[in-house]
C-alpha atoms as a PDB file:
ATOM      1  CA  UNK A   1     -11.070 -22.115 -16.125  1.00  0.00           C
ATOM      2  CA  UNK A   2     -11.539 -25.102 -13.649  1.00  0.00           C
ATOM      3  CA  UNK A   3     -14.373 -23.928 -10.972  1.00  0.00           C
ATOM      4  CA  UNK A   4     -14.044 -25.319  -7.700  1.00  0.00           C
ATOM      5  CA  UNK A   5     -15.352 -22.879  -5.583  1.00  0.00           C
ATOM      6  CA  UNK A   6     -15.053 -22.458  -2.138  1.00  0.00           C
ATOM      7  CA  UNK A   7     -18.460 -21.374  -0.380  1.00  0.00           C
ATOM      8  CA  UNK A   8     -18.609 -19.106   2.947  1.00  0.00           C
ATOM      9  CA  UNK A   9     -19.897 -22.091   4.628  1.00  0.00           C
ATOM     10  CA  UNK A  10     -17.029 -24.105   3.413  1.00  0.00           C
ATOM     11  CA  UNK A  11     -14.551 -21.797   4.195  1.00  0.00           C
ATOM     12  CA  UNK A  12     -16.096 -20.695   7.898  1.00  0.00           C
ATOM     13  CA  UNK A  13     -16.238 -24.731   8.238  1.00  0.00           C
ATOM     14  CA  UNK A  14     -12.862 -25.152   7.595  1.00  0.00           C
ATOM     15  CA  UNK A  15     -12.058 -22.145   9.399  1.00  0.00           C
ATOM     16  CA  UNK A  16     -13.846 -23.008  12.804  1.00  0.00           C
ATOM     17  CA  UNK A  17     -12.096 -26.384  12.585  1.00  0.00           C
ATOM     18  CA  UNK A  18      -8.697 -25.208  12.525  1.00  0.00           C
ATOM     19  CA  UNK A  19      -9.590 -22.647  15.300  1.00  0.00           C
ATOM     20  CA  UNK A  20     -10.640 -25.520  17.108  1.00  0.00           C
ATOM     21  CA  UNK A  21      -7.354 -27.898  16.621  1.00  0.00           C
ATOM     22  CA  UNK A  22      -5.528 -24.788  17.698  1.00  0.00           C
ATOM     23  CA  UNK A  23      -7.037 -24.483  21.059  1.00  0.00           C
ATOM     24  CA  UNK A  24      -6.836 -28.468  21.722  1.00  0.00           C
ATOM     25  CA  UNK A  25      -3.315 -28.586  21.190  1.00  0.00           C
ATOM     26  CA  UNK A  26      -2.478 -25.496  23.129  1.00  0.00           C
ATOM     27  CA  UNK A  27      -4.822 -27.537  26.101  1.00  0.00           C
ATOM     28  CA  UNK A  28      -2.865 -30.662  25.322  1.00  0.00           C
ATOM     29  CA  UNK A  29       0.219 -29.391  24.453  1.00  0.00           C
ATOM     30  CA  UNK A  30       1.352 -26.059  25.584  1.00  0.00           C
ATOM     31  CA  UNK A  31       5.296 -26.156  24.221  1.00  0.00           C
ATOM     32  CA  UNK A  32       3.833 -26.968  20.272  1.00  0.00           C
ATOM     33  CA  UNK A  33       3.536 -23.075  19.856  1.00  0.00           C
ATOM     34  CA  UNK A  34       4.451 -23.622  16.113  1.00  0.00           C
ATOM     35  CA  UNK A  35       1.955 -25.760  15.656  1.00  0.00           C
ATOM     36  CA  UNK A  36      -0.684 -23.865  17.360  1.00  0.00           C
ATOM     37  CA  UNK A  37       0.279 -20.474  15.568  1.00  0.00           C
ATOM     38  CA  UNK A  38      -0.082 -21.788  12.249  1.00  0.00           C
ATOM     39  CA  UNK A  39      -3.588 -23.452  12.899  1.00  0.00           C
ATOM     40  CA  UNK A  40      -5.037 -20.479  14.565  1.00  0.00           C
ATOM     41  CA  UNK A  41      -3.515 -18.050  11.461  1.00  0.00           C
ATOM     42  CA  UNK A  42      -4.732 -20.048   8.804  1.00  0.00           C
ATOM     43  CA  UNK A  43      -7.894 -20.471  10.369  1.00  0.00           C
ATOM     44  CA  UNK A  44      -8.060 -16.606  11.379  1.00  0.00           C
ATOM     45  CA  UNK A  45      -7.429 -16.435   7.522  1.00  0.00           C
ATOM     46  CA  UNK A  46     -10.228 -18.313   6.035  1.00  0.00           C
ATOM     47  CA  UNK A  47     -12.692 -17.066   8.747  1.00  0.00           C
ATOM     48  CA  UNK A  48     -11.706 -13.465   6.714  1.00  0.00           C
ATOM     49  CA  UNK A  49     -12.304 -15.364   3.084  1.00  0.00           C
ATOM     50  CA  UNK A  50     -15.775 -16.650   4.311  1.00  0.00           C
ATOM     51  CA  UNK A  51     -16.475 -13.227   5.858  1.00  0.00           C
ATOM     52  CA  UNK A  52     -15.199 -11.920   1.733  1.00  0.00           C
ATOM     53  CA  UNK A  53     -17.702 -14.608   0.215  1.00  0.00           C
ATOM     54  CA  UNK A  54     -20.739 -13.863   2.509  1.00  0.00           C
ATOM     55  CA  UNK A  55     -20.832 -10.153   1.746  1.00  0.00           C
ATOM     56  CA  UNK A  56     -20.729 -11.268  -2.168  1.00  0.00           C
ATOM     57  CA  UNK A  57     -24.120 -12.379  -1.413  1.00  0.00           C
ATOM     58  CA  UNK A  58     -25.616  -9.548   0.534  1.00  0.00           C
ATOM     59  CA  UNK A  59     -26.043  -6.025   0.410  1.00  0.00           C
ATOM     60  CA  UNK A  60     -27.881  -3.261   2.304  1.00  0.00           C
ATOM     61  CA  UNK A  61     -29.055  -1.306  -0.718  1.00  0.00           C
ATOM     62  CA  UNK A  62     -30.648  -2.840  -4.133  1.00  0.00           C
ATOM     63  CA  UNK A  63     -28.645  -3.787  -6.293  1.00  0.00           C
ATOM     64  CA  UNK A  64     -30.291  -2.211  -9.233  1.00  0.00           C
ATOM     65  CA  UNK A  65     -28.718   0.986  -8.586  1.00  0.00           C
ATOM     66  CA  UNK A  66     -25.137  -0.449  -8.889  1.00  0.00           C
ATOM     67  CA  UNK A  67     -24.701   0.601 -12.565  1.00  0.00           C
ATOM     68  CA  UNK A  68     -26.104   3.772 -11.800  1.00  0.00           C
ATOM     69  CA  UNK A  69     -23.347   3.963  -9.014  1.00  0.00           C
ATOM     70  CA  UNK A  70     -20.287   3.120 -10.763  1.00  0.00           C
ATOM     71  CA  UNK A  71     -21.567   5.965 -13.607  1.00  0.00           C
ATOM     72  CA  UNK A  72     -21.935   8.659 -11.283  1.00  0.00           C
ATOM     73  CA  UNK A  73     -18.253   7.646 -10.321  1.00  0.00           C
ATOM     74  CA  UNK A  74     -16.782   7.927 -13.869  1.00  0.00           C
ATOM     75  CA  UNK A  75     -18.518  10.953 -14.309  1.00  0.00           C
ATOM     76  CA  UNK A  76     -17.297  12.688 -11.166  1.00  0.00           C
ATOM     77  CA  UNK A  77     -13.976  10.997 -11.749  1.00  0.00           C
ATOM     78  CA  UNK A  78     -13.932  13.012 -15.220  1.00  0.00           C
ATOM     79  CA  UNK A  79     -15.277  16.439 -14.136  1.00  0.00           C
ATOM     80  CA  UNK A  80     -12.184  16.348 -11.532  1.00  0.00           C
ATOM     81  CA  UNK A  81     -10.118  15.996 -14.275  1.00  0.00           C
ATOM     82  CA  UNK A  82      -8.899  12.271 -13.527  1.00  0.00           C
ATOM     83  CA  UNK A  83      -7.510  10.000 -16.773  1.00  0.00           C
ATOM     84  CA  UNK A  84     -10.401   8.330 -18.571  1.00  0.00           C
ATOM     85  CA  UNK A  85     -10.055   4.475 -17.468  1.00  0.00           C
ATOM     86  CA  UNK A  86     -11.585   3.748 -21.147  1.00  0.00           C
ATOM     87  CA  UNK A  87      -8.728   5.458 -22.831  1.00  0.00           C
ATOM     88  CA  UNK A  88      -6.150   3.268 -20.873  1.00  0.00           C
ATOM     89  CA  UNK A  89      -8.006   0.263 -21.851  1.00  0.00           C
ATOM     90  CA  UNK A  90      -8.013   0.713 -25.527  1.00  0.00           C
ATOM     91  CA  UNK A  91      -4.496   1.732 -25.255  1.00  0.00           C
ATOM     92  CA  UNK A  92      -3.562  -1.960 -24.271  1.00  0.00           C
ATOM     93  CA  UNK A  93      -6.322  -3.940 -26.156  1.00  0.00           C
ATOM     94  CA  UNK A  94      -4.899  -4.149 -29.476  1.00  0.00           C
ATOM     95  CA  UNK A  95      -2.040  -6.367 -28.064  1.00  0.00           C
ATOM     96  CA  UNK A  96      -3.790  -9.509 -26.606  1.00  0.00           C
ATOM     97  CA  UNK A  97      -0.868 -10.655 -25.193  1.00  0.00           C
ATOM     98  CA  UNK A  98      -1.171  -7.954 -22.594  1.00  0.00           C
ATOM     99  CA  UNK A  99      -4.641  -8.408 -22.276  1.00  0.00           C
ATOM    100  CA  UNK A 100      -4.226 -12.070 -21.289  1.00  0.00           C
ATOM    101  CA  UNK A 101      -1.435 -11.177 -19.120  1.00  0.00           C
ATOM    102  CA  UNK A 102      -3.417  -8.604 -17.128  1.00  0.00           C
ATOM    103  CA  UNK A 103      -6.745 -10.981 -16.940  1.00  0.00           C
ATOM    104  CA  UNK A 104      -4.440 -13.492 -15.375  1.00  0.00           C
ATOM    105  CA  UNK A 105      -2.128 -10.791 -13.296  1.00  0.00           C
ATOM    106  CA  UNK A 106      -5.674  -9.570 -12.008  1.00  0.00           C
ATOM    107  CA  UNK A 107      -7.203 -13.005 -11.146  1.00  0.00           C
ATOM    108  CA  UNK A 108      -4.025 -14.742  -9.791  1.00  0.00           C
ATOM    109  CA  UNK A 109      -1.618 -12.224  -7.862  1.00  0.00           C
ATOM    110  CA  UNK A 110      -3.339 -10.512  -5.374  1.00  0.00           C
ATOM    111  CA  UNK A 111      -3.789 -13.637  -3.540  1.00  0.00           C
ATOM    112  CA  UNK A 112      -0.763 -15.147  -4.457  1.00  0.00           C
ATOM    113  CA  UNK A 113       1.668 -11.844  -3.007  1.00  0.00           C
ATOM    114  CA  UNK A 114      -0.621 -11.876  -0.045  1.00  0.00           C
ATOM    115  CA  UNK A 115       0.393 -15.534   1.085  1.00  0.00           C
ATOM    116  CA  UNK A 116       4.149 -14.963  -0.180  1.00  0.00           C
ATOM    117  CA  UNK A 117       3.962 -12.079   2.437  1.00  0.00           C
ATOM    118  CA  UNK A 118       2.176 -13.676   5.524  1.00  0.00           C
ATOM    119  CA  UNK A 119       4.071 -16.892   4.888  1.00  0.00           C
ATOM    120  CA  UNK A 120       7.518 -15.360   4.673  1.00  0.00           C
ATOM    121  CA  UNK A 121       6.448 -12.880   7.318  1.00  0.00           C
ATOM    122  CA  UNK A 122       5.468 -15.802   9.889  1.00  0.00           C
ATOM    123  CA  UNK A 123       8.726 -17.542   9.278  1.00  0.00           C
ATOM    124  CA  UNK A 124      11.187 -15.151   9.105  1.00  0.00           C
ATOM    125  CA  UNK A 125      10.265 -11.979  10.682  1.00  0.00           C
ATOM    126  CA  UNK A 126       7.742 -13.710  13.626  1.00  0.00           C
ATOM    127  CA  UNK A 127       7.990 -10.689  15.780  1.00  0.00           C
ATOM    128  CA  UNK A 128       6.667  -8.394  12.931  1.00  0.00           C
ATOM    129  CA  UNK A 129       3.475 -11.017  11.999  1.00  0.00           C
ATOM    130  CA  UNK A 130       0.877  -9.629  14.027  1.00  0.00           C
ATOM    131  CA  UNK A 131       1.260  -6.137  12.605  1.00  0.00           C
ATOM    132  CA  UNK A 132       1.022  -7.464   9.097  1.00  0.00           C
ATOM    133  CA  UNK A 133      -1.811  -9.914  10.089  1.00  0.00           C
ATOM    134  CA  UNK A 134      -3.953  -7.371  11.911  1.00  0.00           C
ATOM    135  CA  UNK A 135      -3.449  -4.627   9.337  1.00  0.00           C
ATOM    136  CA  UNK A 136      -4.556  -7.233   6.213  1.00  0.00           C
ATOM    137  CA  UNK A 137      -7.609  -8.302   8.761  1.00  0.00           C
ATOM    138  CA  UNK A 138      -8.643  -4.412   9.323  1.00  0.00           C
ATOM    139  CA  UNK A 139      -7.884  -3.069   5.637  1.00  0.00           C
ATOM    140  CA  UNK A 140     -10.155  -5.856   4.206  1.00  0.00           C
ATOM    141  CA  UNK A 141     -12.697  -5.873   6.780  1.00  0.00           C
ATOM    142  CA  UNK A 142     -13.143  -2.299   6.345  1.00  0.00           C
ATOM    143  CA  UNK A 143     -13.273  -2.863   2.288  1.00  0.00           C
ATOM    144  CA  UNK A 144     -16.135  -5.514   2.904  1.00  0.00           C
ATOM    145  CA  UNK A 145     -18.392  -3.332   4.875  1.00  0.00           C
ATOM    146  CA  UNK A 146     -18.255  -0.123   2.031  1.00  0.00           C
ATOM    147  CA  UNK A 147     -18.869  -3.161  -0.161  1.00  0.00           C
ATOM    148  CA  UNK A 148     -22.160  -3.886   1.428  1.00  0.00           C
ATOM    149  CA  UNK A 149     -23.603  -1.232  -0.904  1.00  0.00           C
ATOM    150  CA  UNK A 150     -22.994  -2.726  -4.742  1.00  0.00           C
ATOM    151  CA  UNK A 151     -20.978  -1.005  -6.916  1.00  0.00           C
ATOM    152  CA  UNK A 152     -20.607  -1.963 -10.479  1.00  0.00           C
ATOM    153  CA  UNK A 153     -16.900  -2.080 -12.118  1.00  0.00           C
ATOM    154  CA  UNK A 154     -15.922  -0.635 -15.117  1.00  0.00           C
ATOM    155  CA  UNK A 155     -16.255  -3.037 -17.646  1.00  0.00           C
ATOM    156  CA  UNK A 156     -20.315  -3.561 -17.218  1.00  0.00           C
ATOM    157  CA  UNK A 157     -20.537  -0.063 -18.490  1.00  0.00           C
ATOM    158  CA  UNK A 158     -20.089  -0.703 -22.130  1.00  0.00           C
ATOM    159  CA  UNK A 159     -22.184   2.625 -23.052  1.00  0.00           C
ATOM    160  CA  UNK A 160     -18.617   4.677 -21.735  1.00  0.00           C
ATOM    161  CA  UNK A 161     -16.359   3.036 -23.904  1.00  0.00           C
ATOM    162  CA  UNK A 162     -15.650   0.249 -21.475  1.00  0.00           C
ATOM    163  CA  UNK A 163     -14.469  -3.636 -22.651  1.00  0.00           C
ATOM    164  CA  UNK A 164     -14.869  -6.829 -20.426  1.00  0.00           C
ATOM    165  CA  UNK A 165     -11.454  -8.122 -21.488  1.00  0.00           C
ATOM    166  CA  UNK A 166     -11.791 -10.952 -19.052  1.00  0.00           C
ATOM    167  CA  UNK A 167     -14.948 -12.670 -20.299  1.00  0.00           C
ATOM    168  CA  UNK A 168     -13.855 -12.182 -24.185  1.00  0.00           C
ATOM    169  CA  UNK A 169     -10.435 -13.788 -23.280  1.00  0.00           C
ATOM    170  CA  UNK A 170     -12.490 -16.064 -20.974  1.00  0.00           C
ATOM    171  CA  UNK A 171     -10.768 -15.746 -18.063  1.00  0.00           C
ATOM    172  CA  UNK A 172     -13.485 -14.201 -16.582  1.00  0.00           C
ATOM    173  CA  UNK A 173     -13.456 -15.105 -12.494  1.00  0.00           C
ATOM    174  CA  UNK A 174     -16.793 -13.864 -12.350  1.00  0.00           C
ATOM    175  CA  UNK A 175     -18.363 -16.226 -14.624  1.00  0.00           C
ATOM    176  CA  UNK A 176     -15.903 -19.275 -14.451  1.00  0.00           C
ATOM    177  CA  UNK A 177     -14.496 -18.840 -11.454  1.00  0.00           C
ATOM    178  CA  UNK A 178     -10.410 -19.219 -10.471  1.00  0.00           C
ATOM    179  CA  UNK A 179      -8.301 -20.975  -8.292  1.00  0.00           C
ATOM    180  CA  UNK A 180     -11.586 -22.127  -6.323  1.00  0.00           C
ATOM    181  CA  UNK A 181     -12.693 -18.228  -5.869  1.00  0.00           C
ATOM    182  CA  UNK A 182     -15.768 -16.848  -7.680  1.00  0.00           C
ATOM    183  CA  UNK A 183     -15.810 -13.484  -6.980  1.00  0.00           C
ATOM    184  CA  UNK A 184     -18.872 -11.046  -6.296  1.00  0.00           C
ATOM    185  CA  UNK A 185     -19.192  -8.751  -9.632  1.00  0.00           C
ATOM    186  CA  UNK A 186     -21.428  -5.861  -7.648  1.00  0.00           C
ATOM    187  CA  UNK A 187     -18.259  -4.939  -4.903  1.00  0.00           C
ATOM    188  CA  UNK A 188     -15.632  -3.032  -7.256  1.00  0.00           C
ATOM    189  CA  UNK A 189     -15.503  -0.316  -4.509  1.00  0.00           C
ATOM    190  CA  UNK A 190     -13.403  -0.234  -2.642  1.00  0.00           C
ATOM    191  CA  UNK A 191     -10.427  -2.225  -4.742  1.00  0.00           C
ATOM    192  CA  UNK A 192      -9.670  -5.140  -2.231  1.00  0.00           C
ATOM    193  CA  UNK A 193      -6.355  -5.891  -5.038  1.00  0.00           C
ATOM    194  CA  UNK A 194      -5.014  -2.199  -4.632  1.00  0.00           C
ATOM    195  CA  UNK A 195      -5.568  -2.177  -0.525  1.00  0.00           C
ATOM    196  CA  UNK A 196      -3.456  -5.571  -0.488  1.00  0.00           C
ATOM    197  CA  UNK A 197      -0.866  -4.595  -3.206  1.00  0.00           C
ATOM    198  CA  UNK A 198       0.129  -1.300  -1.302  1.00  0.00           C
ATOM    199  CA  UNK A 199      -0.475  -2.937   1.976  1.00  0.00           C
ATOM    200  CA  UNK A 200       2.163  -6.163   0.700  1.00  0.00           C
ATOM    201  CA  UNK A 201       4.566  -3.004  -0.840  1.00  0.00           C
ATOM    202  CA  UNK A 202       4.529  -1.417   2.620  1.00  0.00           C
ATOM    203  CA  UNK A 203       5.186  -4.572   4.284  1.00  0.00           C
ATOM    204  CA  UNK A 204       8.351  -5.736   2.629  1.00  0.00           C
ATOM    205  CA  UNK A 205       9.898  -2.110   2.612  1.00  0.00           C
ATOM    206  CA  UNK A 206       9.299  -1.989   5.989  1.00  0.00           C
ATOM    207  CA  UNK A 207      10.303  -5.972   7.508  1.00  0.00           C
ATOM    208  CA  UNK A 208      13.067  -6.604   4.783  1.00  0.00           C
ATOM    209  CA  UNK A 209      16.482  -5.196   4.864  1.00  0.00           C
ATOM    210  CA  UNK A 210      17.938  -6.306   1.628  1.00  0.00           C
ATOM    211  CA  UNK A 211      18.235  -3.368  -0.631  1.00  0.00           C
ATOM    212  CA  UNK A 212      16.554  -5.321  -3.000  1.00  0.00           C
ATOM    213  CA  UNK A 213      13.581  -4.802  -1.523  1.00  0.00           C
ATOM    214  CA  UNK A 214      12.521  -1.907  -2.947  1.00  0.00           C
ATOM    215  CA  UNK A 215      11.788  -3.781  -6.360  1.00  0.00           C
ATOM    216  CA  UNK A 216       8.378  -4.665  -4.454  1.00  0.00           C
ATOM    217  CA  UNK A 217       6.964  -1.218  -5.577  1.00  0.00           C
ATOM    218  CA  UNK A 218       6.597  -2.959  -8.854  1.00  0.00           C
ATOM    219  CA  UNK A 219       3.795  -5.284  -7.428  1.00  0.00           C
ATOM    220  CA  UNK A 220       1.531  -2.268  -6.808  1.00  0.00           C
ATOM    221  CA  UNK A 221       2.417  -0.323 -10.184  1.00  0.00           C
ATOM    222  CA  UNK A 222       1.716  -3.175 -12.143  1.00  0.00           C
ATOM    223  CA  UNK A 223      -1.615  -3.898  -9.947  1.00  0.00           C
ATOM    224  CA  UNK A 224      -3.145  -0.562 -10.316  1.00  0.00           C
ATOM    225  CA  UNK A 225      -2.686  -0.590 -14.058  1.00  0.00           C
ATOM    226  CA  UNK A 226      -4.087  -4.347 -14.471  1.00  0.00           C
ATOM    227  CA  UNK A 227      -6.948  -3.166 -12.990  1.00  0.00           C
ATOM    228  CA  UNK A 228      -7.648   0.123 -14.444  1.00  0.00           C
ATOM    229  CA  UNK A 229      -6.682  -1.947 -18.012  1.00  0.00           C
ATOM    230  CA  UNK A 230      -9.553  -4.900 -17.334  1.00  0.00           C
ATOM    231  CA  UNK A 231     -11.782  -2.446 -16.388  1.00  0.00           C
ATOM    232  CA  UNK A 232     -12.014  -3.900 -13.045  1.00  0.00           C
ATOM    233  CA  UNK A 233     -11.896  -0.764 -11.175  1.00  0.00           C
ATOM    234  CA  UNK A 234     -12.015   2.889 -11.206  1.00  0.00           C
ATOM    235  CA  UNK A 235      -9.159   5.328  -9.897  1.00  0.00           C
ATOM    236  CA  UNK A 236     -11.502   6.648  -6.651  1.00  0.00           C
ATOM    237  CA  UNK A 237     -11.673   2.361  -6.207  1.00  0.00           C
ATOM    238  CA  UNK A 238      -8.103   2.378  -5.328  1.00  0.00           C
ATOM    239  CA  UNK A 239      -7.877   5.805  -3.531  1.00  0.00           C
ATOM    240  CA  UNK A 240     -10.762   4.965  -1.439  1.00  0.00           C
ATOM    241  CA  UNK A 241      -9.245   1.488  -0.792  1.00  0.00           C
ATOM    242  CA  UNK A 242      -5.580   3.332  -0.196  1.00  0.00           C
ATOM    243  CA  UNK A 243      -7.461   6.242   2.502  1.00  0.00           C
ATOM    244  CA  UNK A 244      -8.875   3.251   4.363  1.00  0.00           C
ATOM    245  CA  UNK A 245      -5.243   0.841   4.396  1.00  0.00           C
ATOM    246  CA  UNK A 246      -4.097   4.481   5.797  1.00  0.00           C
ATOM    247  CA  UNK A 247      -6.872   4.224   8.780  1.00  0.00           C
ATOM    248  CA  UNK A 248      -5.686   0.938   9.646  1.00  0.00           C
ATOM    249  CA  UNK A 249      -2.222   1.723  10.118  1.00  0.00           C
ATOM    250  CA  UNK A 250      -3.328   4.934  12.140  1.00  0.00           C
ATOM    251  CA  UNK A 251      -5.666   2.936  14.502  1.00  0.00           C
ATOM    252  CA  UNK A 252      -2.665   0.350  15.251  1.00  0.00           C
ATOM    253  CA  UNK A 253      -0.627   3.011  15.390  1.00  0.00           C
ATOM    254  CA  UNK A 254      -3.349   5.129  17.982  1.00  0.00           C
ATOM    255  CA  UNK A 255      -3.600   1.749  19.787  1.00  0.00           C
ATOM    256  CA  UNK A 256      -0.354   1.177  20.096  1.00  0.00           C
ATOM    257  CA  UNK A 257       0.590   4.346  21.732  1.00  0.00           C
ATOM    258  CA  UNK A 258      -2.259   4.416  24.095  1.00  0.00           C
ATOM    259  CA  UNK A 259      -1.369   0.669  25.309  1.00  0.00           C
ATOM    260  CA  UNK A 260       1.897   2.667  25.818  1.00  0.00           C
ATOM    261  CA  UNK A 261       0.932   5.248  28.027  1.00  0.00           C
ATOM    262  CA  UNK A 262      -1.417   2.972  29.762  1.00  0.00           C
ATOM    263  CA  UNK A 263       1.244   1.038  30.669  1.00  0.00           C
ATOM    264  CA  UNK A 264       3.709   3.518  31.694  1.00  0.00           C
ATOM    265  CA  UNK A 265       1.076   5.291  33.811  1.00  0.00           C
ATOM    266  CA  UNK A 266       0.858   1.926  35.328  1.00  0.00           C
ATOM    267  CA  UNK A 267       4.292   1.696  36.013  1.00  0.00           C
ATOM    268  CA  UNK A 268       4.592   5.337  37.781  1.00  0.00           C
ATOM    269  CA  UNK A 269       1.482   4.739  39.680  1.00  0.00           C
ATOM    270  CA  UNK A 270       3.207   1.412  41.661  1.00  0.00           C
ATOM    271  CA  UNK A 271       6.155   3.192  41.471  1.00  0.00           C
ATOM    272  CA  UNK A 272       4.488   6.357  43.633  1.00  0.00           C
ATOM    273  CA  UNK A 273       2.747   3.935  45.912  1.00  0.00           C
ATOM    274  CA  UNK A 274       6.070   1.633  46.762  1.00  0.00           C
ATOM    275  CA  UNK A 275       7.760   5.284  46.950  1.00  0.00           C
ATOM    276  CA  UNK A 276       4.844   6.326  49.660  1.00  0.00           C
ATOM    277  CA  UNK A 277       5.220   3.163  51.775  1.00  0.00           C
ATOM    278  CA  UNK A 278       9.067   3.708  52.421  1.00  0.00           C
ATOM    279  CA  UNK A 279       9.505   5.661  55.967  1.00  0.00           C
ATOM    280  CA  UNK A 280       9.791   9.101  55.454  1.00  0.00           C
ATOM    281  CA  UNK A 281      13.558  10.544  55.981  1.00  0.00           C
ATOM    282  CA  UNK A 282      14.752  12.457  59.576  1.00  0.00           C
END
């Protein structure tokens, strides 16, 4: 695959410069609100995809314990009784069709639903952007800080029955790159793919009114098994990366509510004092 990858410092670049063409034409021209909305989004959004890049490249533990890491999890993953990831795998492997399919579903759609949903989101449903916007920014921010501590995926542990589909296929976005990403190998947990799948699911079920939206579940079924199938992630990968898409909706949600009372409180307070100043009745 074609490897034109974006770097943190290209990204942040870009990003800082479209943060910066949305403030001068808010100072030159207050009515373009359009215009300035889309600059400062897309630049809010690639400040998040250097932010993704830059913790690919650090960690705050060695990374020679990541293998060791991602073993302990398939073992404790298996004395609780959870599916063997392996078994999945092999299940699908003797089709390569599927295989290919996945490799590609894996390297290609988690990005691609994400824009479908903040584009359509930003045009259609305006009022509703910032709670999409802020939950992807908090979900994935929180994902990037666990992955500060490597964490091997699946497929590196060939010793547990484990295949890397992705680099016999070579579609690999680890070692070729995809779409101008190279991804970090070392930060399989949390699963960035299942926070965003669930977190695009939610979305749509939740903005759209078309019955029809409910065939959006599919993106997160399919998602989950791609990467339990490429040996991309583990089960407690997704849960952990569900639990913290959970937090992030409770801490709007937390925030929200106090803004609330805050401002209500506000509200009686002026109300009490305009109440006191009237002269009292004879």
């Amino acid at each position: 695959m074609q490897n034109l990858t974006l770097s943190y410092q290209g990204a942040g670049g870009s990003a800082a410069v479209l943060l910066g063409a949305a403030y001068a034409v808010h100072r030159i021209s207050p009515a373009r609100r359009t215009v300035v909305a889309v600059l400062r989004e897309a630049g809010t959004l690639l400040a998040l995809f250097a932010l993704w890049q830059l913790v690919g490249q650090l960690s705050l533990m060695s990374t020679d314990h990541a293998l060791d890491r991602a073993e302990w999890i398939h073992h404790t993953e298996l004395e609780l009784g959870l599916p063997d990831e392996a078994s999945w795998q092999q299940a699908v492997t003797p089709y390569p069709i599927l295989v290919r399919l996945a490799n590609y579903y894996y390297a290609s759609m988690h990005f691609a639903a994400m824009i479908a949903l903040l584009a359509w989101v930003f045009v259609r449903h305006r009022a509703r952007y910032a709670w999409v916007r802020t939950t992807v920014v908090l979900v994935t921010a929180a994902c990037l800080l666990i992955q500060f501590i490597p964490v091997a995926p699946p497929r590196l542990l060939p010793d547990s029955g484990f295949v890397d589909v992705a680099a016999q296929y070579g579609q690999s976005v680890y070692t070729e790159g995809f779409g101008g990403i190279r991804a970090d190998e070392l930060s399989a947990m949390p699963s960035v793919h299942v926070a965003w799948c669930v977190l695009v699911a939610v979305a749509v079920v939740k903005v759209a009114r078309t019955p029809w939206r409910w065939l959006i579940l599919v993106h997160p079924l399919l998602t989950v098994a791609v990467v339990v199938v490429t040996a991309n992630h583990f089960w407690a990968d997704g849960l952990v990366a569900v639990a913290l898409l959970l937090t992030a909706y409770a801490a709007q949600y937390g925030w929200a509510r106090a803004r609330g009372r805050g401002a209500s409180g506000g509200r009686g307070d002026a109300h009490e004092r305009q109440r006191a100043k009237q002269p009292a009745a004879r």
